[in-house]
Protein backbone atom coordinates (compact mmCIF):
# COMPACT_ATOMS: atom_id res chain seq x y z
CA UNK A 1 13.73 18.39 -0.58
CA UNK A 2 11.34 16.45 1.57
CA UNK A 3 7.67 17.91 2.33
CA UNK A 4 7.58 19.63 5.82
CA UNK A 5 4.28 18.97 6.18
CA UNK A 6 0.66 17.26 4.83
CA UNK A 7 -0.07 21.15 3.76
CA UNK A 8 3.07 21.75 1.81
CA UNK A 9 2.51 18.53 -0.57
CA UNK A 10 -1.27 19.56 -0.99
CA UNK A 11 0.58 22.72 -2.15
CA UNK A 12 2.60 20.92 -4.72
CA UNK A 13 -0.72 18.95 -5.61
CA UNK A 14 -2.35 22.23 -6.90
CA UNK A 15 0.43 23.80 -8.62
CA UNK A 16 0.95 20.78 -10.43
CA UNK A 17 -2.60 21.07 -11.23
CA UNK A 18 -3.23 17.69 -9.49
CA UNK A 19 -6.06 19.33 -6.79
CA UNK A 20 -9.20 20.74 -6.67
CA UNK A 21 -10.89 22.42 -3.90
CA UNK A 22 -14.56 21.79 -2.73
CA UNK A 23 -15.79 24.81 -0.95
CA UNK A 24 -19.60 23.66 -0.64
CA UNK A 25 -20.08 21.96 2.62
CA UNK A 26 -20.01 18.10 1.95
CA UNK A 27 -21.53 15.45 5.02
CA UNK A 28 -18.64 13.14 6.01
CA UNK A 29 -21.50 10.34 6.28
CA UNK A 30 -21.25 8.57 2.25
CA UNK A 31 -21.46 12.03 0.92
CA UNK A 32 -17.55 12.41 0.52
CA UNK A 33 -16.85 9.11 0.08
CA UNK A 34 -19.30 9.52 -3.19
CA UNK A 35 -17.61 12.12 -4.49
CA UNK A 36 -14.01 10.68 -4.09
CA UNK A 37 -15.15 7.40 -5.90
CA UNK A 38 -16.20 9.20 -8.77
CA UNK A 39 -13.34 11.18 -8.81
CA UNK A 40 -11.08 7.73 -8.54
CA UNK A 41 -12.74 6.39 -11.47
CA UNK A 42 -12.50 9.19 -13.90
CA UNK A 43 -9.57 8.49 -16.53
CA UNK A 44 -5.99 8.28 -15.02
CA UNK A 45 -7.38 8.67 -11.50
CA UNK A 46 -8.87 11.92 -11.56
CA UNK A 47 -7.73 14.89 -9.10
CA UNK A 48 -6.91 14.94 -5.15
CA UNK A 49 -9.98 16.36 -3.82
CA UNK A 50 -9.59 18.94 -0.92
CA UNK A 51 -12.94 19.38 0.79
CA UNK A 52 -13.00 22.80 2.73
CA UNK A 53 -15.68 21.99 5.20
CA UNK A 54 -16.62 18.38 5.99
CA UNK A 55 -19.33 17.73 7.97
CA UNK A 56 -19.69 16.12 11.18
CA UNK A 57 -23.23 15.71 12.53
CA UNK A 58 -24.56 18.52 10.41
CA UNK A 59 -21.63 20.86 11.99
CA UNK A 60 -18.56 21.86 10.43
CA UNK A 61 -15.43 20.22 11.12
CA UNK A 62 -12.42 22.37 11.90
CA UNK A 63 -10.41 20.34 9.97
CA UNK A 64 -10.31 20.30 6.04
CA UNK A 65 -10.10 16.71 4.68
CA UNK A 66 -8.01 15.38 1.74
CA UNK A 67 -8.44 12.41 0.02
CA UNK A 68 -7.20 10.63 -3.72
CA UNK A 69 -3.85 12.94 -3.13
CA UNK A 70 -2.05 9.56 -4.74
CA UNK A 71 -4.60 8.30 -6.25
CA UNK A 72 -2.57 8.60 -9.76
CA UNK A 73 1.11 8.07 -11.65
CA UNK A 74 1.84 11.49 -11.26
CA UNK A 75 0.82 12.12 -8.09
CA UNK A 76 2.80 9.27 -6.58
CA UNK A 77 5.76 10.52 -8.21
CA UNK A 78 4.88 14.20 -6.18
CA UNK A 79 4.55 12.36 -3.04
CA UNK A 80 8.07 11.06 -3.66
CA UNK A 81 9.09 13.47 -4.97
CA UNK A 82 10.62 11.64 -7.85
CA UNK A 83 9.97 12.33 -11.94
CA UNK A 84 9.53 8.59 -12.54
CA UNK A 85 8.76 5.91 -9.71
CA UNK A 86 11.59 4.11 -11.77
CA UNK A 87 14.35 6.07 -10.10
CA UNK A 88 13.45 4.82 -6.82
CA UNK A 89 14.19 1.66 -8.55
CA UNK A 90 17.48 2.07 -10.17
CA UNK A 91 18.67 3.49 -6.24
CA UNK A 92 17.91 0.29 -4.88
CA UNK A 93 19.48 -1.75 -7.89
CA UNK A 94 22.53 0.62 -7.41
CA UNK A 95 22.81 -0.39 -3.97
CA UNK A 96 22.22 -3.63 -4.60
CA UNK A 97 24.83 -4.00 -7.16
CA UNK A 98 27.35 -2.42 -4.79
CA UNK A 99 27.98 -6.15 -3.74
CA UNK A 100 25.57 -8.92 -5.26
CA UNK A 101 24.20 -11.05 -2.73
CA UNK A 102 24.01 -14.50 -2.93
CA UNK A 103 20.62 -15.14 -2.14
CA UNK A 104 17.51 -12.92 -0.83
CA UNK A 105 17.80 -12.55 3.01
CA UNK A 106 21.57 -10.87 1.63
CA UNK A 107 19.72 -9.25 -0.70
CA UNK A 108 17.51 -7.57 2.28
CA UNK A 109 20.25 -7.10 4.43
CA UNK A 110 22.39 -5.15 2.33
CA UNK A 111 19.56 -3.02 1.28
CA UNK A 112 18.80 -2.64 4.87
CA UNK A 113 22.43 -1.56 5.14
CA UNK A 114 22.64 0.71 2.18
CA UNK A 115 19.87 2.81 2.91
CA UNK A 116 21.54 3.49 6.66
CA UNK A 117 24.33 4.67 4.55
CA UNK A 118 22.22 7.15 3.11
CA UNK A 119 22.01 9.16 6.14
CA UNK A 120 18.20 7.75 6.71
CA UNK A 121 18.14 6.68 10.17
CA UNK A 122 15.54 8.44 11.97
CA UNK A 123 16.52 10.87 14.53
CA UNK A 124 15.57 12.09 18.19
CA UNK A 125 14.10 15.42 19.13
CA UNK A 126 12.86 17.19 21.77
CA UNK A 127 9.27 18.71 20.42
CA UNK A 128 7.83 18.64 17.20
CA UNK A 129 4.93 20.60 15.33
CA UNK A 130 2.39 17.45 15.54
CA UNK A 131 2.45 18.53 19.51
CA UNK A 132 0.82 21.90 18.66
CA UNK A 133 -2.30 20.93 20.32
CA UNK A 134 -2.28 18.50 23.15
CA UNK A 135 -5.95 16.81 24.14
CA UNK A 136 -5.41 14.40 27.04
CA UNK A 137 -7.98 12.66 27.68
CA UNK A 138 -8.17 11.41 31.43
CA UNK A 139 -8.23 15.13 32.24
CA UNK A 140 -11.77 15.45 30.99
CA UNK A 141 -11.29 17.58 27.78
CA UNK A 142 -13.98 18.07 25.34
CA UNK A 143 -12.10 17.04 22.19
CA UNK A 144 -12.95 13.78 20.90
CA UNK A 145 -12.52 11.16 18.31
CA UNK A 146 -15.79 12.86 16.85
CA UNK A 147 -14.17 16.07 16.36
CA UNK A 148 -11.95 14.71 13.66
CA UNK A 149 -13.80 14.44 10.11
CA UNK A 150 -14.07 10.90 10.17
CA UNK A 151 -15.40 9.05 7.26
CA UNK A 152 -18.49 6.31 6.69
CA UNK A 153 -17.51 5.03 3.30
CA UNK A 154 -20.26 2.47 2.40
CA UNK A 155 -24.01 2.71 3.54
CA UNK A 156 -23.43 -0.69 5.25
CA UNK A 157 -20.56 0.14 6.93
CA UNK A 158 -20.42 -0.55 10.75
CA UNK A 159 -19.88 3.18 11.08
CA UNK A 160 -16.97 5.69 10.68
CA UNK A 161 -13.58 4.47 9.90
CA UNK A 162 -10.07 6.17 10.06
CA UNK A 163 -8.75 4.36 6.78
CA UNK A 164 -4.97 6.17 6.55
CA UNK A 165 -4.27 5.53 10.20
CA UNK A 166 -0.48 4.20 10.07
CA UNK A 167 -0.10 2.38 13.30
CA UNK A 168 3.21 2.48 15.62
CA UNK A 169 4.22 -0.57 17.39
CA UNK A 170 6.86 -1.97 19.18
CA UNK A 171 8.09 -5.46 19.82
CA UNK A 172 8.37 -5.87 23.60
CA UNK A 173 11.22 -8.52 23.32
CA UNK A 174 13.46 -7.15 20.47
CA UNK A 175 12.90 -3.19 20.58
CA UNK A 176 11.97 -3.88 17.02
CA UNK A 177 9.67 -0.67 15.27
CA UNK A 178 6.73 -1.75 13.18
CA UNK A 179 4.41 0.74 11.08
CA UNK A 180 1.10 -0.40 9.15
CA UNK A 181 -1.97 0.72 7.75
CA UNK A 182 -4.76 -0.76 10.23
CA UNK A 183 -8.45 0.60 9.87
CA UNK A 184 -9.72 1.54 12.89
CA UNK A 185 -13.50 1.33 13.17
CA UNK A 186 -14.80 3.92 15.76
CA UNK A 187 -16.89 2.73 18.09
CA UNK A 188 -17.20 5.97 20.90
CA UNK A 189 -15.45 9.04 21.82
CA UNK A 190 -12.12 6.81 22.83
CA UNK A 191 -12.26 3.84 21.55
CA UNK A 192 -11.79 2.36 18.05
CA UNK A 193 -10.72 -0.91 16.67
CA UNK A 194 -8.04 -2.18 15.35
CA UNK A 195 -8.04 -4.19 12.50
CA UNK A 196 -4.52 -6.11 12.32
CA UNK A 197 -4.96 -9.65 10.66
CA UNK A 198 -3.00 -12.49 11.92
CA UNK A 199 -0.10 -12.20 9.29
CA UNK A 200 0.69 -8.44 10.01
CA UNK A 201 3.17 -7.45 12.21
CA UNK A 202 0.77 -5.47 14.54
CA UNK A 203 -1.17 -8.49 15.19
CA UNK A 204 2.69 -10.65 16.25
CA UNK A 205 3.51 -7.51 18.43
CA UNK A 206 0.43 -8.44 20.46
CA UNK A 207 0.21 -11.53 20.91
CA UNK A 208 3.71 -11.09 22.21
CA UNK A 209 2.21 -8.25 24.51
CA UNK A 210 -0.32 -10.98 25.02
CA UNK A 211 2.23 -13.50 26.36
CA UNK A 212 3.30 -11.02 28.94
CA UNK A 213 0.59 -9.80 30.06
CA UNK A 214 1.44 -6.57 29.52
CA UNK A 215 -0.70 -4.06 27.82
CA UNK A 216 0.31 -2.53 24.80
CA UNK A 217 1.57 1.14 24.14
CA UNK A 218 0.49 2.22 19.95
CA UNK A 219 0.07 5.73 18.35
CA UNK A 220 -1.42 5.82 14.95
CA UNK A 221 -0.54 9.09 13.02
CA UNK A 222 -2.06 11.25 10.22
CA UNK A 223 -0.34 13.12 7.52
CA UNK A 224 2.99 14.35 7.39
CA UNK A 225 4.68 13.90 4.44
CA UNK A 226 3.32 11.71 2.25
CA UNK A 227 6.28 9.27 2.28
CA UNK A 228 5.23 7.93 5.91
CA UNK A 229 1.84 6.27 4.79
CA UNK A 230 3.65 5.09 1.36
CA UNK A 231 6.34 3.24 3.45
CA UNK A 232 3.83 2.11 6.02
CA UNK A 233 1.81 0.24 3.14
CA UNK A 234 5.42 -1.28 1.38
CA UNK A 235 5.93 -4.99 1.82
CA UNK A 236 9.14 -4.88 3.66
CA UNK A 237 10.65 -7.59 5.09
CA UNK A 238 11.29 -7.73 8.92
CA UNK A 239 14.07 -6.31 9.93
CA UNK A 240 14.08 -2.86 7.80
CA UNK A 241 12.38 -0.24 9.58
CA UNK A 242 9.38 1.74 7.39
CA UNK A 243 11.03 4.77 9.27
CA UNK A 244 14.23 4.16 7.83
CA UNK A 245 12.55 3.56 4.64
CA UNK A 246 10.69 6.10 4.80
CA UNK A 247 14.03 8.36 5.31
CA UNK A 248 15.82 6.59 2.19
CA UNK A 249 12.63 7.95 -0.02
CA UNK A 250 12.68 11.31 1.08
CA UNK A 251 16.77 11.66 1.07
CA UNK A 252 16.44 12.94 4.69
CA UNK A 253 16.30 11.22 8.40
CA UNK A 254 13.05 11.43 9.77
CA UNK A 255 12.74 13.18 12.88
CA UNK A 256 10.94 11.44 16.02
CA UNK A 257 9.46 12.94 18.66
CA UNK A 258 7.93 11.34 22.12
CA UNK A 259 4.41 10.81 22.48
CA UNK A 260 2.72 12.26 25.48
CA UNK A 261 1.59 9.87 27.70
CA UNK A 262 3.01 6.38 26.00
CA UNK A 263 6.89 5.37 25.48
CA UNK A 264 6.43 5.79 21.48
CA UNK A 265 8.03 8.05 19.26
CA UNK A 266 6.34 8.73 16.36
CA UNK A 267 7.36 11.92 13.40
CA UNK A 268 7.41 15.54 14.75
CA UNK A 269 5.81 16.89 11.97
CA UNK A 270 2.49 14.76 11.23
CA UNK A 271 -0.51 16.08 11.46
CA UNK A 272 -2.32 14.26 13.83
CA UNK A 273 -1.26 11.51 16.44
CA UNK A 274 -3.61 9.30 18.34
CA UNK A 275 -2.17 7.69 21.49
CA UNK A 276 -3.55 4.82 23.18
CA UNK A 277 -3.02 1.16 23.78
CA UNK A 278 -4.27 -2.01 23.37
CA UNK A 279 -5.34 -4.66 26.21
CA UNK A 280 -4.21 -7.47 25.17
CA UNK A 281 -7.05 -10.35 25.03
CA UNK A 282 -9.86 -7.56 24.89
CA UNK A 283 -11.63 -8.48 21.56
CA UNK A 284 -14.73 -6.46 20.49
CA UNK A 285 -16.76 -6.94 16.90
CA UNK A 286 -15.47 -5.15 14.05
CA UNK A 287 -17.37 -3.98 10.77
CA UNK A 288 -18.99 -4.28 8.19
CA UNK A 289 -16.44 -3.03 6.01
CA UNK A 290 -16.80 -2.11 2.55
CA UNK A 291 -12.69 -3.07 1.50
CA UNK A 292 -10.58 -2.63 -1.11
CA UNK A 293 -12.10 -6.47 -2.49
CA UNK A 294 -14.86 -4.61 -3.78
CA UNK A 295 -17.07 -6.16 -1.10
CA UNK A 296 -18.09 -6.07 2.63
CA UNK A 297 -16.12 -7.66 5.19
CA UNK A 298 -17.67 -9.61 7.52
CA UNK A 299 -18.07 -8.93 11.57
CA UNK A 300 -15.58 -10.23 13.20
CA UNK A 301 -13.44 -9.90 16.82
CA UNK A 302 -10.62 -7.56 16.93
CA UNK A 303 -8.30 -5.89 19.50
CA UNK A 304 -9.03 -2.89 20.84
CA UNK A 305 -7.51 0.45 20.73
CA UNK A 306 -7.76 2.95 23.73
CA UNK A 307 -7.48 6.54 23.43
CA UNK A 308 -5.48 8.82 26.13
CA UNK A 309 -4.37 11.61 23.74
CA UNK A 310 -4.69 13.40 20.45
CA UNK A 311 -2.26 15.93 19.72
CA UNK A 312 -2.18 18.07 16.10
CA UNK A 313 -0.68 20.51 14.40
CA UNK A 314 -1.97 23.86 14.87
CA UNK A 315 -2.60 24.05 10.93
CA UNK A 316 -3.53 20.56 10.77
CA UNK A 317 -5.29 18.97 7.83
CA UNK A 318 -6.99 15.16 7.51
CA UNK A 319 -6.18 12.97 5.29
CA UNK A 320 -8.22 10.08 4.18
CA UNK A 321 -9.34 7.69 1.75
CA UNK A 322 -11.88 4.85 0.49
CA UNK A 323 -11.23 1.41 -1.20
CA UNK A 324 -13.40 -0.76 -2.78
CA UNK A 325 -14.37 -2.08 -6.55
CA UNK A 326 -11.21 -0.76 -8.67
CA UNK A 327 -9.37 1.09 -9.74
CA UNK A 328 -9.50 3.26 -6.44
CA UNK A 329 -6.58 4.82 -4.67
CA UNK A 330 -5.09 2.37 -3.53
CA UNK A 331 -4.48 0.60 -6.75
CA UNK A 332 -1.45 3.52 -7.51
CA UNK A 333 0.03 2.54 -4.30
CA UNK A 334 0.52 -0.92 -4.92
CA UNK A 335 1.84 -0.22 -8.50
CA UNK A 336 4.53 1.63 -7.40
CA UNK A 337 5.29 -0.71 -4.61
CA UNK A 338 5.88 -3.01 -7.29
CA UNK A 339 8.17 -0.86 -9.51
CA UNK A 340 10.49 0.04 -6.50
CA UNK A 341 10.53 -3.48 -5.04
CA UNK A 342 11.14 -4.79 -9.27
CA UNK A 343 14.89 -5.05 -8.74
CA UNK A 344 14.49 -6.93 -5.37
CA UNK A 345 12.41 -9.79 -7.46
CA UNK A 346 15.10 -9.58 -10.30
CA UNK A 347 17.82 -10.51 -8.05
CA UNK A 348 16.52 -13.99 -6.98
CA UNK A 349 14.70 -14.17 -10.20
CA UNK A 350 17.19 -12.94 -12.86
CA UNK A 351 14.52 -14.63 -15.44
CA UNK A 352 12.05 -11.46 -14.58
CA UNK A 353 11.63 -9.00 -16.72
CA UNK A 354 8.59 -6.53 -15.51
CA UNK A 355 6.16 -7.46 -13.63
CA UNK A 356 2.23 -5.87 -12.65
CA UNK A 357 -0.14 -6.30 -10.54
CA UNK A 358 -3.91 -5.28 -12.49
CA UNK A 359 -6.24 -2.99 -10.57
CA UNK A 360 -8.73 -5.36 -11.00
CA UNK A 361 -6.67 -8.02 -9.17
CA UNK A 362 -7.22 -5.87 -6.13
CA UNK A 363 -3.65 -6.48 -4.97
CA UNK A 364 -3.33 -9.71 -4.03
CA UNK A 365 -5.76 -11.60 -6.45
CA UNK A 366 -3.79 -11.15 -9.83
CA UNK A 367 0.06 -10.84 -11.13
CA UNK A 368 1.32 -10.52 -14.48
CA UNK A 369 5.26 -11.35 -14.70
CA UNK A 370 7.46 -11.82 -18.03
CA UNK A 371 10.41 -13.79 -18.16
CA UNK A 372 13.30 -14.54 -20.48
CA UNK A 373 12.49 -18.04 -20.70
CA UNK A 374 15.65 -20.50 -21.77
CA UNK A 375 14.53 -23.98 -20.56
CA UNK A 376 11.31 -26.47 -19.64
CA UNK A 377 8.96 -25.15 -16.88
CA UNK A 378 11.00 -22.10 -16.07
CA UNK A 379 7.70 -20.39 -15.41
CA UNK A 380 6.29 -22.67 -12.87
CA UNK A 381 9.90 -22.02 -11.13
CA UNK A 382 9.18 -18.54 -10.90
CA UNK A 383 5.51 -18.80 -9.64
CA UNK A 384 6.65 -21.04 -7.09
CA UNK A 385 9.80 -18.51 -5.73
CA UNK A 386 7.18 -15.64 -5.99
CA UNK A 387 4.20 -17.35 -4.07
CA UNK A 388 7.56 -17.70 -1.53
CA UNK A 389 8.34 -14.25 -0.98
CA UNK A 390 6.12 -12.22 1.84
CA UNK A 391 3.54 -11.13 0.92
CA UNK A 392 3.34 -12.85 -2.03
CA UNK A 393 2.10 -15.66 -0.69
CA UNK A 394 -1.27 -14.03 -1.05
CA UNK A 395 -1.16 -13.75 -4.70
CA UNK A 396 -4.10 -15.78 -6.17
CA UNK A 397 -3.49 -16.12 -9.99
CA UNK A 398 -0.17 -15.63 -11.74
CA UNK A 399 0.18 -15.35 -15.31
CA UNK A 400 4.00 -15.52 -17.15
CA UNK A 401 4.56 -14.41 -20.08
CA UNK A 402 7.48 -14.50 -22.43
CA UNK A 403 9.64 -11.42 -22.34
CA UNK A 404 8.32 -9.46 -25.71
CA UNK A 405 4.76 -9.32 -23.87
CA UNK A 406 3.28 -6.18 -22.48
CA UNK A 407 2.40 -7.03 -18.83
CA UNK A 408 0.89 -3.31 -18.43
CA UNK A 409 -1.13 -4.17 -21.52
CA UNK A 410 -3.94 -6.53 -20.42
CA UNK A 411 -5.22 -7.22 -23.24
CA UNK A 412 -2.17 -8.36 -24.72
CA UNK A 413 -1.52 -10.85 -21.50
CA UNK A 414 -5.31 -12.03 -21.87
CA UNK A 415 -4.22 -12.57 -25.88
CA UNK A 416 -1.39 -14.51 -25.03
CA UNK A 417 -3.35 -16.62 -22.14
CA UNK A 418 -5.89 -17.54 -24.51
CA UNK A 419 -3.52 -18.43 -27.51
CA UNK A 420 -0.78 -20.25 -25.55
CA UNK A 421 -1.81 -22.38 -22.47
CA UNK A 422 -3.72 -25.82 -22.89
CA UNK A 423 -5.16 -25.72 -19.47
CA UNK A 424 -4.45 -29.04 -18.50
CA UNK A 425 -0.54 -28.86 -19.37
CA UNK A 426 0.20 -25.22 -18.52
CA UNK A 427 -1.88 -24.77 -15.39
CA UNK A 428 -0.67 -25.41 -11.37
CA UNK A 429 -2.64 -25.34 -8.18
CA UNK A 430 -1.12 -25.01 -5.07
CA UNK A 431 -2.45 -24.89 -0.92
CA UNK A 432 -1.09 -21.53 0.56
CA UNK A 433 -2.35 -18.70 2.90
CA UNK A 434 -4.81 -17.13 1.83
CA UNK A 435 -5.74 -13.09 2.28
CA UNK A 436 -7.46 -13.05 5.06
CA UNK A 437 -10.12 -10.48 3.12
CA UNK A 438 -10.73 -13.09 0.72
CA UNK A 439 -14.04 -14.19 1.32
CA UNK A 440 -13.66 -16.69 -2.00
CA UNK A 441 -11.94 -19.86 -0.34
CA UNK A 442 -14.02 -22.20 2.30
CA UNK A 443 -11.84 -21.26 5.15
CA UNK A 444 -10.08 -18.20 6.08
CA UNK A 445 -6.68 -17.62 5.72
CA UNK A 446 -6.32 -20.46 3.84
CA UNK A 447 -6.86 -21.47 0.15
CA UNK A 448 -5.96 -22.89 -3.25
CA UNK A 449 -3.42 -20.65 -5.55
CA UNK A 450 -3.32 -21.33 -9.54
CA UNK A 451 -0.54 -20.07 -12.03
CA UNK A 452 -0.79 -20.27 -15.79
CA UNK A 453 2.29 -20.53 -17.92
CA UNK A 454 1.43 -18.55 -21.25
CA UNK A 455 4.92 -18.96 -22.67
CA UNK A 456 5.51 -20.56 -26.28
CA UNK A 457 6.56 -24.00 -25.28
CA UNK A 458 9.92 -25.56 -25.49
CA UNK A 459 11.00 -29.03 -26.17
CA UNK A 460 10.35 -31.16 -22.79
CA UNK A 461 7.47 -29.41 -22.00
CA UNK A 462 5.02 -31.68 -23.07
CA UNK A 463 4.41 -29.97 -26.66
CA UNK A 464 5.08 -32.30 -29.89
CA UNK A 465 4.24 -29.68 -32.57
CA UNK A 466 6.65 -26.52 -34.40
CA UNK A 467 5.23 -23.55 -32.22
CA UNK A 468 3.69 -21.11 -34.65
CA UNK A 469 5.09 -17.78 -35.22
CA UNK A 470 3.75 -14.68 -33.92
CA UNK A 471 2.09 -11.87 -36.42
CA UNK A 472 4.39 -8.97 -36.77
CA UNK A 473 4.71 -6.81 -39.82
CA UNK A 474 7.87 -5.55 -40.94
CA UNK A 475 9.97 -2.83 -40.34
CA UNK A 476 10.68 -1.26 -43.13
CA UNK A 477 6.47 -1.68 -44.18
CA UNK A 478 5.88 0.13 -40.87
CA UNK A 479 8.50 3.08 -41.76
CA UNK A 480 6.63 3.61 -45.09
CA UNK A 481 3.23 3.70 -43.67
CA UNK A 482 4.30 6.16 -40.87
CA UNK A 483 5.82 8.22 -43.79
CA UNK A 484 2.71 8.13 -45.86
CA UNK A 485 0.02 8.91 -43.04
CA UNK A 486 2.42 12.02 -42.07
CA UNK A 487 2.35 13.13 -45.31
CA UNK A 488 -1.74 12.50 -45.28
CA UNK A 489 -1.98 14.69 -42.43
């Protein structure tokens, strides 16, 4: 049964045992984000932290904050609502195997197709809970962008950020819905901005917007269930709707409401929705940031954003987090990103195995991927496909490994970098795009991409000696030694 609301899965958060209340009054200004880090970094990503009374400017906020709430295995399993994030996974192999495409975009497109068959395509109503409270702004009302308990992370930051704010926008030419997670530095009472890098979808929809002259409608939403901001962050492929994704995850169509004063519909049952829009070509200096890279951002120019409403729920609650050095938050996310999207990667890369990406990667910096390896420079044919697919493309280092290695064990990986790769044979470099949050390579958005291949080496790959045989004891000594240490017990 999908969550009804941002309240409901705090609910299953604490009688799961996965949440802890903070009563004492906490200042939204580093204080929080203080406590949450510590609480990110305790062993298997601590507890979702519900803070009672943040504070705003030394008053209380009338809106309880909640941060970490999937900030762990089992909690992203709760906000899915699945016992294993491998289910998810054998769904979309299921559909997949329904009839085997021939190549990825088929791949993508019968997904696409399979989940509609689910009965996951969002549907139209006429009011929804998130319109509980309406603020419009032109009409002079009080409430404000500083009446929500907005958070400054890190002391250097450029001020307070909204840092869960999944961002609806529309292309103006194709209809075509896009959702993504977009800080949004606040600036004033109305105005934020709106950090959408060049390769993100937001950042195409305007300069489309752009093109017209037009200015551009977006709502950004808060809580809800916890599937929206989960699908928001997933690497999809154009074409498949997060909505629609969002739907297939929680076994139930999503329904949309209309915002108030801007032609976007956004889900009735969020907590908080923020309408606005963005004038094309208005630019204004964004950040310092302190990002999920473990460092500041720099300032730079960014759209944007222009607030004319804020509705809520009448029992609304904020939800929030903080990135920076790992593991954090965010680091759950993109594992189980990676476990649902597995069978996608196996399909055009039958070779795979399992595949990670490390929390100290940060994302985009590090993958670990095993293969079943059957002829010369198989590896290097994988990097290359991977470093092709979406997002992919930002992945700095890849390491494969042959398929009896542990790629959730990184010290086995690091073992079997160190024993098996002569860097000048099983190394390759390679020009892509570059994160554009990397501050490593000389320019932005551009950069250099290296792969190791830390399989044992076959014949034609440049190796003239037996390869050695791994360590392993054997079975039967293992079976006696379990038997005896029983009995020592």
């Amino acid at each position: 049964m999908a969550y009804r609301s941002f309240r409901k899965f705090l609910d299953a958060l604490e009688q799961a045992g996965e949440l802890k209340r903070v009563a004492v009054p906490v200042d939204t200004d580093l204080l929080i984000a203080e406590w949450a880090d510590r609480e990110m970094k305790s062993p298997g990503g601590g507890k979702a932290l519900f803070f009672e009374q943040p504070i705003i400017d030394g008053e209380r906020s009338e809106f309880p904050l909640a941060i970490n709430t999937m900030g762990s295995h089992h909690r992203m399993a709760l906000a899915l609502q699945v016992s294993d994030i491998g289910d998810i996974a054998q769904e979309i192999q299921l559909i997949l195997k329904a009839r085997p495409p021939t190549d990825l975009r088929g791949g993508w497109s019968l997904l696409k197709q399979g989940i509609n068959l689910l009965h996951a395509r969002p549907k139209q109503v006429n009011e929804g809970v998130c319109q509980g409270i309406v603020h419009k702004i032109d009409n002079g009302n009080n409430f404000t962008l500083h009446d929500l308990p907005i958070l400054k992370c890190w002391p250097k930051d450029g001020g307070r950020f909204i840092t869960l704010a999944n961002v609806h926008t529309r292309d103006p030419e194709t209809g075509a819905r896009n959702v993504g997670i977009y800080r949004m530095q606040i600036y004033d009472e109305r105005t934020t901005g709106m950090h959408w890098q060049i390769h993100k979808v937001g950042a195409r929809h305007g300069k489309r917007y752009y093109e017209r002259g037009e200015r551009m409608p977006v709502a950004v939403t808060l809580g809800g269930d916890p599937v929206y901001t989960f699908a928001a962050t997933a690497p999809l492929p154009d074409g498949l709707d997060e909505l629609l994704f969002a739907g297939f995850l929680r076994k139930k169509s999503i329904e949309l409401v209309r915002c108030k004063t801007i032609d976007v519909d956004v889900p009735a049952d969020v907590d908080f929705v923020l309408e606005g829009y963005v004038q094309p070509g208005e630019m204004r200096q964004e950040g310092p940031f302190g990002d999920h890279t473990g460092f500041y951002t720099a300032v730079e120019d960014y759209p944007v954003f222009h607030l004319t409403a804020i509705t809520h729920r009448r029992d609304a609650a904020y939800p929030t987090t903080i990135v920076g050095i790992p593991p954090m938050e965010d680091y759950y996310i993109g594992d189980a990103c990676v476990r649902i999207f597995l069978p996608v990667f196996k399909m055009n890369f039958p070779e795979i195995v399992e595949m990670t990406l490390p929390a100290e990667g940060v994302f985009h910096n590090l993958v670990f991927v095993s293969i079943r390896k059957q002829y010369p420079y198989q590896a290097f044919k994988v990097m290359h496909g991977l470093w092709g697919m979406g997002q992919m493309m930002f992945s700095k280092y890849i390491v494969a490994v042959d398929e009896d290695c542990d790629v959730h064990n990184t010290s086995e990986v690091l073992f079997r970098l160190c024993a098996n790769t002569d860097p000048a044979r099983d190394t390759t470099i390679i020009k892509n795009p570059s994160d554009s949050l990397d501050h490593a390579p000389t320019n932005q958005n551009v950069g250099s991409h290296m792969g190791f291949d830390a399989t044992r080496k076959l014949p034609g790959e440049n190796y003239h000696r037996p390869w050695p045989e791994l360590l392993k004891m054997t079975e039967e000594a293992q079976a006696l030694v379990d038997a005896l240490q029983a009995q020592a017990h």
